[in-house]
C-alpha atoms as a PDB file:
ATOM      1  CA  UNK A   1     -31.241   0.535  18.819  1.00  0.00           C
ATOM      2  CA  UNK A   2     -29.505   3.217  21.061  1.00  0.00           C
ATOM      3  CA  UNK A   3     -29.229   6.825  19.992  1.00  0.00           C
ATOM      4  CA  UNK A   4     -25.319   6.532  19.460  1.00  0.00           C
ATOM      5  CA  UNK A   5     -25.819   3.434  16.997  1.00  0.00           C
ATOM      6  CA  UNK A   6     -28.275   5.548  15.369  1.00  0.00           C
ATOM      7  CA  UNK A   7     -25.971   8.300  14.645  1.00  0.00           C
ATOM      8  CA  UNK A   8     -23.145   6.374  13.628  1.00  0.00           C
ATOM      9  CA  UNK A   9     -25.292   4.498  10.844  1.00  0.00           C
ATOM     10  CA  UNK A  10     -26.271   8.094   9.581  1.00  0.00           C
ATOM     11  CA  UNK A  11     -23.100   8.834   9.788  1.00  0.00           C
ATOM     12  CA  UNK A  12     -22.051   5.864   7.785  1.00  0.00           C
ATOM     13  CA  UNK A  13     -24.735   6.424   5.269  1.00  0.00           C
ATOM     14  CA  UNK A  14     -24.416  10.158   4.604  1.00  0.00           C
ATOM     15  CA  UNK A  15     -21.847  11.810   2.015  1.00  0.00           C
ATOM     16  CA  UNK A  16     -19.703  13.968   4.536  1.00  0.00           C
ATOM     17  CA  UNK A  17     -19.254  10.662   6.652  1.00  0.00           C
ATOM     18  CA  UNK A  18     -18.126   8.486   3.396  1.00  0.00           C
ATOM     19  CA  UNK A  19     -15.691  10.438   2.545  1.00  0.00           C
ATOM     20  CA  UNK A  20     -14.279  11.102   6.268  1.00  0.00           C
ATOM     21  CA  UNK A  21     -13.923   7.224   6.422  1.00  0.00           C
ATOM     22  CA  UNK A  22     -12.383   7.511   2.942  1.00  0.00           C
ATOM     23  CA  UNK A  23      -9.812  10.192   4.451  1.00  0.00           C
ATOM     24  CA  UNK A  24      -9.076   8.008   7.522  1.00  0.00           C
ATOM     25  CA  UNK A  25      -8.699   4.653   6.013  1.00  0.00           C
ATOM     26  CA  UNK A  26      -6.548   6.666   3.175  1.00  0.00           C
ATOM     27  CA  UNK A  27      -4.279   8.007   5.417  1.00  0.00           C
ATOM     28  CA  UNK A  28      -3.903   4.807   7.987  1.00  0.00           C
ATOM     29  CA  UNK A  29      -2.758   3.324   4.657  1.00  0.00           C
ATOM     30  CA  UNK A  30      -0.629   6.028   3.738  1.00  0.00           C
ATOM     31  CA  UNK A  31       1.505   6.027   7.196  1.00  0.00           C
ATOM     32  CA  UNK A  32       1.512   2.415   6.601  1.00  0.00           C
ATOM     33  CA  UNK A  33       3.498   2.733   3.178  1.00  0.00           C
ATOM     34  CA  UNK A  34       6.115   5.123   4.844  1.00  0.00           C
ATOM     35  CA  UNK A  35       6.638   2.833   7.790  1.00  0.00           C
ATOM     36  CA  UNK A  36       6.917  -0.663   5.288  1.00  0.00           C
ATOM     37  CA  UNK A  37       9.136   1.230   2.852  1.00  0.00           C
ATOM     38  CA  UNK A  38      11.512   1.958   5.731  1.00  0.00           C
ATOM     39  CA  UNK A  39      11.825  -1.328   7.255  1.00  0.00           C
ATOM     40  CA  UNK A  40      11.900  -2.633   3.406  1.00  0.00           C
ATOM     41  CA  UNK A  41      14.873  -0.812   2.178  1.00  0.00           C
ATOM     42  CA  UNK A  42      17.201  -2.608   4.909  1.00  0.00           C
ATOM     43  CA  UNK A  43      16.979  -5.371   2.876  1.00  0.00           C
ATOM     44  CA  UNK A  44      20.125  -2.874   1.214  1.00  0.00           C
ATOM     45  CA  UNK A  45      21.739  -3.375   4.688  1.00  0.00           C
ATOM     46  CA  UNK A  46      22.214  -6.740   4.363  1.00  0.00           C
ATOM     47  CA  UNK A  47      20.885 -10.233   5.676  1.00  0.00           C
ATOM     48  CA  UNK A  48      21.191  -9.875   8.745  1.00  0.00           C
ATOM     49  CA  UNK A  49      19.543  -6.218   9.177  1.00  0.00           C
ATOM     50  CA  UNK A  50      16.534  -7.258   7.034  1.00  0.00           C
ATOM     51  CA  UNK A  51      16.250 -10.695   9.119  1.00  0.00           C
ATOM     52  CA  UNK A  52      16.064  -9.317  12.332  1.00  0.00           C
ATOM     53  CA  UNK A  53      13.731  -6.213  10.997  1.00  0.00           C
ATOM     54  CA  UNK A  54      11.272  -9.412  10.085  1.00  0.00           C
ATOM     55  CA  UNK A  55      12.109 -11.688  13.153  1.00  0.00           C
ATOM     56  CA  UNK A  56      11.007  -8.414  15.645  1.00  0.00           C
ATOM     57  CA  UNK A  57       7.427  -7.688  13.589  1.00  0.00           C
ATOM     58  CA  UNK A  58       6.895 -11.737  13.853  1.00  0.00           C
ATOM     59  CA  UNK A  59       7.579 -11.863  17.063  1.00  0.00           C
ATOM     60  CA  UNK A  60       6.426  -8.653  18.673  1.00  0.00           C
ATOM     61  CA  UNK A  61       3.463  -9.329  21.293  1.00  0.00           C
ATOM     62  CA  UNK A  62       4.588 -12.856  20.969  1.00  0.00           C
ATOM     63  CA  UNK A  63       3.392 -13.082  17.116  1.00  0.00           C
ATOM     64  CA  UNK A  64       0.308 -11.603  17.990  1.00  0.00           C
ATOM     65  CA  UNK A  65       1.168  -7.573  16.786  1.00  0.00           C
ATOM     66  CA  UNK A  66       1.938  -8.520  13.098  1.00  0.00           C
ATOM     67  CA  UNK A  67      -1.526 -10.487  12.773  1.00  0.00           C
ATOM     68  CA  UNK A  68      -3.384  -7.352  14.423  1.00  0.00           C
ATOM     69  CA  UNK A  69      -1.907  -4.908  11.978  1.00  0.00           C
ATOM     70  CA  UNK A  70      -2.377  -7.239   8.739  1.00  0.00           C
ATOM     71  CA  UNK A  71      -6.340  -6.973  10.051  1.00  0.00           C
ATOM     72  CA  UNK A  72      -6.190  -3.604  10.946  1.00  0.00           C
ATOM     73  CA  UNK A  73      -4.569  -3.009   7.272  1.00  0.00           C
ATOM     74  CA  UNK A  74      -7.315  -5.100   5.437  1.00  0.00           C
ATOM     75  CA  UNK A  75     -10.332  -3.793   7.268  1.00  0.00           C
ATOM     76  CA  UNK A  76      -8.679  -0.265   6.067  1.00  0.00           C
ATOM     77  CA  UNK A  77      -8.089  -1.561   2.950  1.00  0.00           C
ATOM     78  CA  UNK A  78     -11.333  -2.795   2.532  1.00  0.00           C
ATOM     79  CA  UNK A  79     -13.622   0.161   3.907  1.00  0.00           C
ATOM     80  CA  UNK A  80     -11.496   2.233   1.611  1.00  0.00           C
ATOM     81  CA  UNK A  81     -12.158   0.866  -1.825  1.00  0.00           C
ATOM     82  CA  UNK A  82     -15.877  -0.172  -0.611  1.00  0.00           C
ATOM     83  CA  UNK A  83     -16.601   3.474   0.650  1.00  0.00           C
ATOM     84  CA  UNK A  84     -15.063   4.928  -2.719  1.00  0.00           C
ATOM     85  CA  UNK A  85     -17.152   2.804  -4.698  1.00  0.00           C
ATOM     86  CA  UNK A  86     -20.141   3.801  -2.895  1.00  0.00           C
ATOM     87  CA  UNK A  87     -19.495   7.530  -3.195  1.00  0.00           C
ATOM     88  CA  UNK A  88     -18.684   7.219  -7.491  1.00  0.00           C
ATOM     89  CA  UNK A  89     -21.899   5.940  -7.323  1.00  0.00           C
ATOM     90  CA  UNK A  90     -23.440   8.418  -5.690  1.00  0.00           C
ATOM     91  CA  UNK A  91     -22.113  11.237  -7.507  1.00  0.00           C
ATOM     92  CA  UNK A  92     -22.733   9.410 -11.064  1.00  0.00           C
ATOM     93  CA  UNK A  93     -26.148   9.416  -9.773  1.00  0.00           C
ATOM     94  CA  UNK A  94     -26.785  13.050  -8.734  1.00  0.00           C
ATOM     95  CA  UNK A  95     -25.530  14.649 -11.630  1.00  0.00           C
ATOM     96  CA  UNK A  96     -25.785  12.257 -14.733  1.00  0.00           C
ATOM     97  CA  UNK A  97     -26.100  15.026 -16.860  1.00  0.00           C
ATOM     98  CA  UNK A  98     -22.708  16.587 -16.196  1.00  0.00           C
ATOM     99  CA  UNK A  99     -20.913  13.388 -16.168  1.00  0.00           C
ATOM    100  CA  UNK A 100     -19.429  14.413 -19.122  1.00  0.00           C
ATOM    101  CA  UNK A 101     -18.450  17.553 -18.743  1.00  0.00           C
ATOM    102  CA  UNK A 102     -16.971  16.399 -15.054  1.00  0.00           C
ATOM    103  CA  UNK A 103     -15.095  13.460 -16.819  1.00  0.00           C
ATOM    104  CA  UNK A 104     -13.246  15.874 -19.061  1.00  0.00           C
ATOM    105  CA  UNK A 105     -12.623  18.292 -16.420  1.00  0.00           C
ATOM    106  CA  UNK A 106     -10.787  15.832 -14.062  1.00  0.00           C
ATOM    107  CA  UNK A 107      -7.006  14.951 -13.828  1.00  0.00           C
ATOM    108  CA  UNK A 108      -5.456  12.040 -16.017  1.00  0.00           C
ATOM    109  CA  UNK A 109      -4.814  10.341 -12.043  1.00  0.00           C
ATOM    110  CA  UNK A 110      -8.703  10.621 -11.403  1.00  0.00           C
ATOM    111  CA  UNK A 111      -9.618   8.917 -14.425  1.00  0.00           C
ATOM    112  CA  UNK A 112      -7.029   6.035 -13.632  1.00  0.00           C
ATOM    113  CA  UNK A 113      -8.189   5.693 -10.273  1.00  0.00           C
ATOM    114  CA  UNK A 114     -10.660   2.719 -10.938  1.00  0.00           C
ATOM    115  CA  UNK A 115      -9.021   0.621 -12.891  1.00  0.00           C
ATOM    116  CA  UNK A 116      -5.292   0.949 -10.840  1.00  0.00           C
ATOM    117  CA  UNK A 117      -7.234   0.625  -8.252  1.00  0.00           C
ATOM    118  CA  UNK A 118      -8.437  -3.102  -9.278  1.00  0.00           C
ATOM    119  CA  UNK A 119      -4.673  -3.397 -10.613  1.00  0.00           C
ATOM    120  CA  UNK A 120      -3.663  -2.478  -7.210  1.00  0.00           C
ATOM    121  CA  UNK A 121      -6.281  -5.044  -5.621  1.00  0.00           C
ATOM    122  CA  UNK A 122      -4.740  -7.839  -7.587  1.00  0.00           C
ATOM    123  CA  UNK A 123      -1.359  -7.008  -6.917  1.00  0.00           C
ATOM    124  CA  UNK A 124      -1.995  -7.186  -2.720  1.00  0.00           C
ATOM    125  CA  UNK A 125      -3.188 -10.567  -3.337  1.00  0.00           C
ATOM    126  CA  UNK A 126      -1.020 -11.715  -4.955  1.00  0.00           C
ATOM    127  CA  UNK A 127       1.961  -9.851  -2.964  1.00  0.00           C
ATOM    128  CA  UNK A 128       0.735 -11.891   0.082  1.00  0.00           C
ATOM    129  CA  UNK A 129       0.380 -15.380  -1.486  1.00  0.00           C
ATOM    130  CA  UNK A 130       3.615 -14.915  -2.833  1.00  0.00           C
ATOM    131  CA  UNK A 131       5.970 -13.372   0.486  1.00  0.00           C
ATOM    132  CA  UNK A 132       3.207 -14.293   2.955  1.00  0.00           C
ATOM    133  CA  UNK A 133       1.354 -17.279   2.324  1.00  0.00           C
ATOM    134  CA  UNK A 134       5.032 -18.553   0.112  1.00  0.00           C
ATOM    135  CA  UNK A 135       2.285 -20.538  -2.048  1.00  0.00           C
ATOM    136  CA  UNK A 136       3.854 -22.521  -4.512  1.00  0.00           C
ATOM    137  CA  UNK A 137       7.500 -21.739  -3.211  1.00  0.00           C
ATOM    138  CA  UNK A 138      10.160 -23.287  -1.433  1.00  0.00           C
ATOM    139  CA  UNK A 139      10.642 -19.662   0.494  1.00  0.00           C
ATOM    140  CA  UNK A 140       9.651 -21.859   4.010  1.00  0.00           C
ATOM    141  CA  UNK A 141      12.722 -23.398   3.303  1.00  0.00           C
ATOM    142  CA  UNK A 142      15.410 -20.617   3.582  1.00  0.00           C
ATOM    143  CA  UNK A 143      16.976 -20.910   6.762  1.00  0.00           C
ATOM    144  CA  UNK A 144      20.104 -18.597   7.680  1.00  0.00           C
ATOM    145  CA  UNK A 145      22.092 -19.906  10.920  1.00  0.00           C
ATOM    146  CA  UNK A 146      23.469 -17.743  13.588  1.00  0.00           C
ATOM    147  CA  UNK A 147      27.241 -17.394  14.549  1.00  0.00           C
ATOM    148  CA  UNK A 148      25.710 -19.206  18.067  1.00  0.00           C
ATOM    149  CA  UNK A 149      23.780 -22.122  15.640  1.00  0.00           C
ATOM    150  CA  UNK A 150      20.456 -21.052  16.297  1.00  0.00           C
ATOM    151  CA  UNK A 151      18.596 -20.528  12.775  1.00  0.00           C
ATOM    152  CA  UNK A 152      15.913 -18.821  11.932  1.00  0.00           C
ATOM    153  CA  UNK A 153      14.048 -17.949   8.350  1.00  0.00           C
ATOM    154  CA  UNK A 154      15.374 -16.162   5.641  1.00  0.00           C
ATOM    155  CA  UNK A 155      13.704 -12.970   4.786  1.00  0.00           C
ATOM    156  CA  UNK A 156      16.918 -11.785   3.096  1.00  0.00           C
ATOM    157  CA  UNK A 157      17.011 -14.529   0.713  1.00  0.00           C
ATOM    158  CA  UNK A 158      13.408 -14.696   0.344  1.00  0.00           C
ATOM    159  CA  UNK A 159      13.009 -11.710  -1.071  1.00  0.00           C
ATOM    160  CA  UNK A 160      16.526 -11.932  -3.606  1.00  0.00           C
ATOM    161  CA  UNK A 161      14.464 -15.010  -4.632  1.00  0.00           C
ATOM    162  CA  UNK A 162      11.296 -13.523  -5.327  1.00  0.00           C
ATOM    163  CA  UNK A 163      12.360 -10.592  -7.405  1.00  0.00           C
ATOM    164  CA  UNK A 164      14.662 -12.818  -9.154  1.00  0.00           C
ATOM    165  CA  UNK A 165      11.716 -13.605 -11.433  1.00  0.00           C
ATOM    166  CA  UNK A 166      11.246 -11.226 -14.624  1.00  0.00           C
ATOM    167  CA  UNK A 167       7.516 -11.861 -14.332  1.00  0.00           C
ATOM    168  CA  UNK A 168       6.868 -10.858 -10.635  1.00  0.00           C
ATOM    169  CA  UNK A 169       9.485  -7.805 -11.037  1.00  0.00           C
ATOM    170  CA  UNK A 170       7.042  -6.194 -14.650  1.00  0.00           C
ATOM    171  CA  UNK A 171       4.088  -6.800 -12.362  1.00  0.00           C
ATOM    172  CA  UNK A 172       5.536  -5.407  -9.315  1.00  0.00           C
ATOM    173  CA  UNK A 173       6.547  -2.448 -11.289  1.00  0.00           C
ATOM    174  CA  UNK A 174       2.791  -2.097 -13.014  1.00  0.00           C
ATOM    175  CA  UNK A 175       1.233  -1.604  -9.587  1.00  0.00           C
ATOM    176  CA  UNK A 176       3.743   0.348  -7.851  1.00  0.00           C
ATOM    177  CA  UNK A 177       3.271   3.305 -10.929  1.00  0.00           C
ATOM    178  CA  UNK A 178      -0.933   2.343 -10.494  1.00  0.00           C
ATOM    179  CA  UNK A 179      -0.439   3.083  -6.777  1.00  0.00           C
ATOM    180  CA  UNK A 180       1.993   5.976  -7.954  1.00  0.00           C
ATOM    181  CA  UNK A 181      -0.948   7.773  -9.641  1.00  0.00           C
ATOM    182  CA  UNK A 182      -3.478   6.696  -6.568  1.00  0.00           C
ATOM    183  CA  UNK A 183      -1.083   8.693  -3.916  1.00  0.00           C
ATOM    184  CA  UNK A 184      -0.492  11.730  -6.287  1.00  0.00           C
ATOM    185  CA  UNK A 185      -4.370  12.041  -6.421  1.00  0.00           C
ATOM    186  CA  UNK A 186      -5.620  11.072  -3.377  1.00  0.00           C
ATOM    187  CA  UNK A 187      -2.612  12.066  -0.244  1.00  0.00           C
ATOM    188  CA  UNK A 188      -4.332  15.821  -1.440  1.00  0.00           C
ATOM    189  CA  UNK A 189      -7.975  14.505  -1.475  1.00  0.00           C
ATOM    190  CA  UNK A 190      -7.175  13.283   2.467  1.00  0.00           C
ATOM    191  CA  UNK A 191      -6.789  17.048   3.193  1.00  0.00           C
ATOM    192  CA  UNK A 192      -9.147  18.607   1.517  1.00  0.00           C
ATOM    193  CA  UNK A 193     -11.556  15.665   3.312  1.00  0.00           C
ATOM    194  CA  UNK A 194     -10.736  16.970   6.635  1.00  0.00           C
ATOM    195  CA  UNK A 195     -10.870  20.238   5.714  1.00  0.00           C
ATOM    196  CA  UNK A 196      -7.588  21.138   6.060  1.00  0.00           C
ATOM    197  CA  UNK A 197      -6.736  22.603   2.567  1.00  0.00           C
ATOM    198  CA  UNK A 198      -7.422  26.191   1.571  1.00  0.00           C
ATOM    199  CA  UNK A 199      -6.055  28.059  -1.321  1.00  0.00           C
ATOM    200  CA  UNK A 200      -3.539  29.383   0.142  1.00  0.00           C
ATOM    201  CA  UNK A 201      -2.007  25.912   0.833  1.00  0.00           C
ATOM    202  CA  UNK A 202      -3.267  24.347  -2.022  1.00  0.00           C
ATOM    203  CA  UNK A 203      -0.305  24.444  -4.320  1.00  0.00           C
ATOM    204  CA  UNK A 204       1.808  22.972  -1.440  1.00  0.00           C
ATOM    205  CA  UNK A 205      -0.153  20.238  -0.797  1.00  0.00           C
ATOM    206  CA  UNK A 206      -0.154  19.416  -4.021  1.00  0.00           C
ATOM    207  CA  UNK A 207       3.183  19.262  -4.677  1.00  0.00           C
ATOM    208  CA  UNK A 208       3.855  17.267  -0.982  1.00  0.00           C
ATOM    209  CA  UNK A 209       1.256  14.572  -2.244  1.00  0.00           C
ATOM    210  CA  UNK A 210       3.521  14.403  -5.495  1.00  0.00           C
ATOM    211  CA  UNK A 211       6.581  14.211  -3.707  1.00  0.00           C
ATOM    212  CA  UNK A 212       5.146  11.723  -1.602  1.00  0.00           C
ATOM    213  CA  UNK A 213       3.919   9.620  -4.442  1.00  0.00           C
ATOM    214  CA  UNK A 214       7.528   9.904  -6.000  1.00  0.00           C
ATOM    215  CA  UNK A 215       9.424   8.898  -3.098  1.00  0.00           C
ATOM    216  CA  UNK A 216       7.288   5.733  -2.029  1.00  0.00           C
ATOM    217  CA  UNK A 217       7.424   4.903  -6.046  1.00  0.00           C
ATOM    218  CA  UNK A 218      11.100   5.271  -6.082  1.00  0.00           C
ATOM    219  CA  UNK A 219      11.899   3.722  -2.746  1.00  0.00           C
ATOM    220  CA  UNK A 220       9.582   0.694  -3.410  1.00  0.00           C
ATOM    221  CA  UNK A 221      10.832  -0.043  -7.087  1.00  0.00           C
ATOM    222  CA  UNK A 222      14.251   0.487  -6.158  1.00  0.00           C
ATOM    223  CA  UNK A 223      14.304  -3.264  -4.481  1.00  0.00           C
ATOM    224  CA  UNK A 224      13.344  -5.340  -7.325  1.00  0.00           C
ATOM    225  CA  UNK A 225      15.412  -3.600  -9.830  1.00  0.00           C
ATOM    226  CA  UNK A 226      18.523  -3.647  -7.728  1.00  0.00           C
ATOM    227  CA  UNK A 227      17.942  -7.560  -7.887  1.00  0.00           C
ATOM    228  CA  UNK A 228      16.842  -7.970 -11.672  1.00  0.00           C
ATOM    229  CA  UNK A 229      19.182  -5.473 -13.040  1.00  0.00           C
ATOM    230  CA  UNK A 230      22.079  -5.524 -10.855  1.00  0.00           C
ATOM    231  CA  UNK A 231      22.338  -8.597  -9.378  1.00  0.00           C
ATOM    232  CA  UNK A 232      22.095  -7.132  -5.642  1.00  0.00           C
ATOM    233  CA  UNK A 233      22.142  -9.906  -3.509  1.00  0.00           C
ATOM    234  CA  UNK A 234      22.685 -12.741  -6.408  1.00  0.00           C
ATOM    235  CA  UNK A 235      26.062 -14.151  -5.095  1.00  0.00           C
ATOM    236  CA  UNK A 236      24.008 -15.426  -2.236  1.00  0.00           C
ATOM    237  CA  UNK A 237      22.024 -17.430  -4.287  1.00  0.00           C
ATOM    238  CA  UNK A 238      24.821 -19.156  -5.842  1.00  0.00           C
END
């Protein structure tokens, strides 16, 4: 084994380098919400702004680019929650005996970080079997044609559809309030991680993570209950 492999599994297995990959992976996924909330909300534009906002990430490097960044996203995903497991483990273990006292201590957000973060879990599963995978659904089916006759899939519709369901909306609103709590908690953890929080700029950091939180939360939720509640988008499904 060379020397650089060797570092990078102590680096892999110590504390510090946990919870840099924590940082990382937490704020790849971060920039990641900012960027899908933008190109999500011109579903408000209309059909054909949200259609060709999906036809360019399916067919950007020829189909290839959105496949990369759905692995990229998972192996993120993935290394995040399996990294933070690791590290509650660790610290349960070096200090049972202030457990306790530590559990009391910390935020209402840290205490729901677990258990969102299965809810959370659950959610992106089931978030890509329903819009990606369209199992159980006729969504392969929406086609919109072009003034020139060329057709191509619905997104628009697809989506109208989807959050059309009570069910789907009271779930979609359960983890978007989990994931809420996750950002307001952890968007400040990222800089303390990389060591770029002090006191001086602690206050402000806290309040940009829960202004972040706030805005994703808003901008996310503001989709589905535009379609349950108001009917945006309903006349096209008539």
């Amino acid at each position: 084994m060379s020397s650089s492999s060797c570092s990078l599994c102590a680096f892999v297995k110590s504390s510090i380098g946990r919870k840099i990959i924590v940082a990382l992976t937490g704020l790849a996924l971060v920039l990641f919400l900012a960027g899908h909330l933008s190109g999500n909300l011109l579903i408000f534009a209309g059909r054909d702004a949200f259609n060709d906002y999906a036809e360019f990430l399916h067919s950007f490097l020829h189909g290839a680019g959105v496949w990369i960044a759905r692995i990229g996203l998972l192996t993120c995903f993935v290394a995040h929650v399996w990294f933070t497991i690791l590290l509650t483990k660790e610290n349960r273990a070096a200090s049972p005996k202030y457990e306790h006292e530590t559990t009391v201590q910390a935020g209402k957000s840290s205490l729901f970080m677990i258990w969102s973060g299965l809810t959370i879990l659950a959610f992106v599963v089931f978030h890509l079997l329903h819009f990606t995978v369209k199992a159980g659904s006729d969504f392969d089916e929406l086609i919109q044609t072009l003034p020139d006759g060329s057709t191509r899939h619905d997104a628009w519709q697809m989506v109208i559809n989807g959050f059309s369901n009570f069910f789907v909306v009271f779930f979609y609103l359960i983890a978007m309030t989990c994931l809420c709590s996750h950002l307001s908690h952890g968007v400040a953890s990222i800089f303390q991680t990389l060591g770029l929080r002090s006191k001086k700029t602690a206050k402000a950091i806290d309040l940009l993570a829960k202004v972040y939180a706030i805005v994703i939360y808003a901008g996310f939720i503001s989709i589905p209950l535009a379609i349950l509640l108001f009917g945006f988008g309903c006349e096209a499904c008539k």
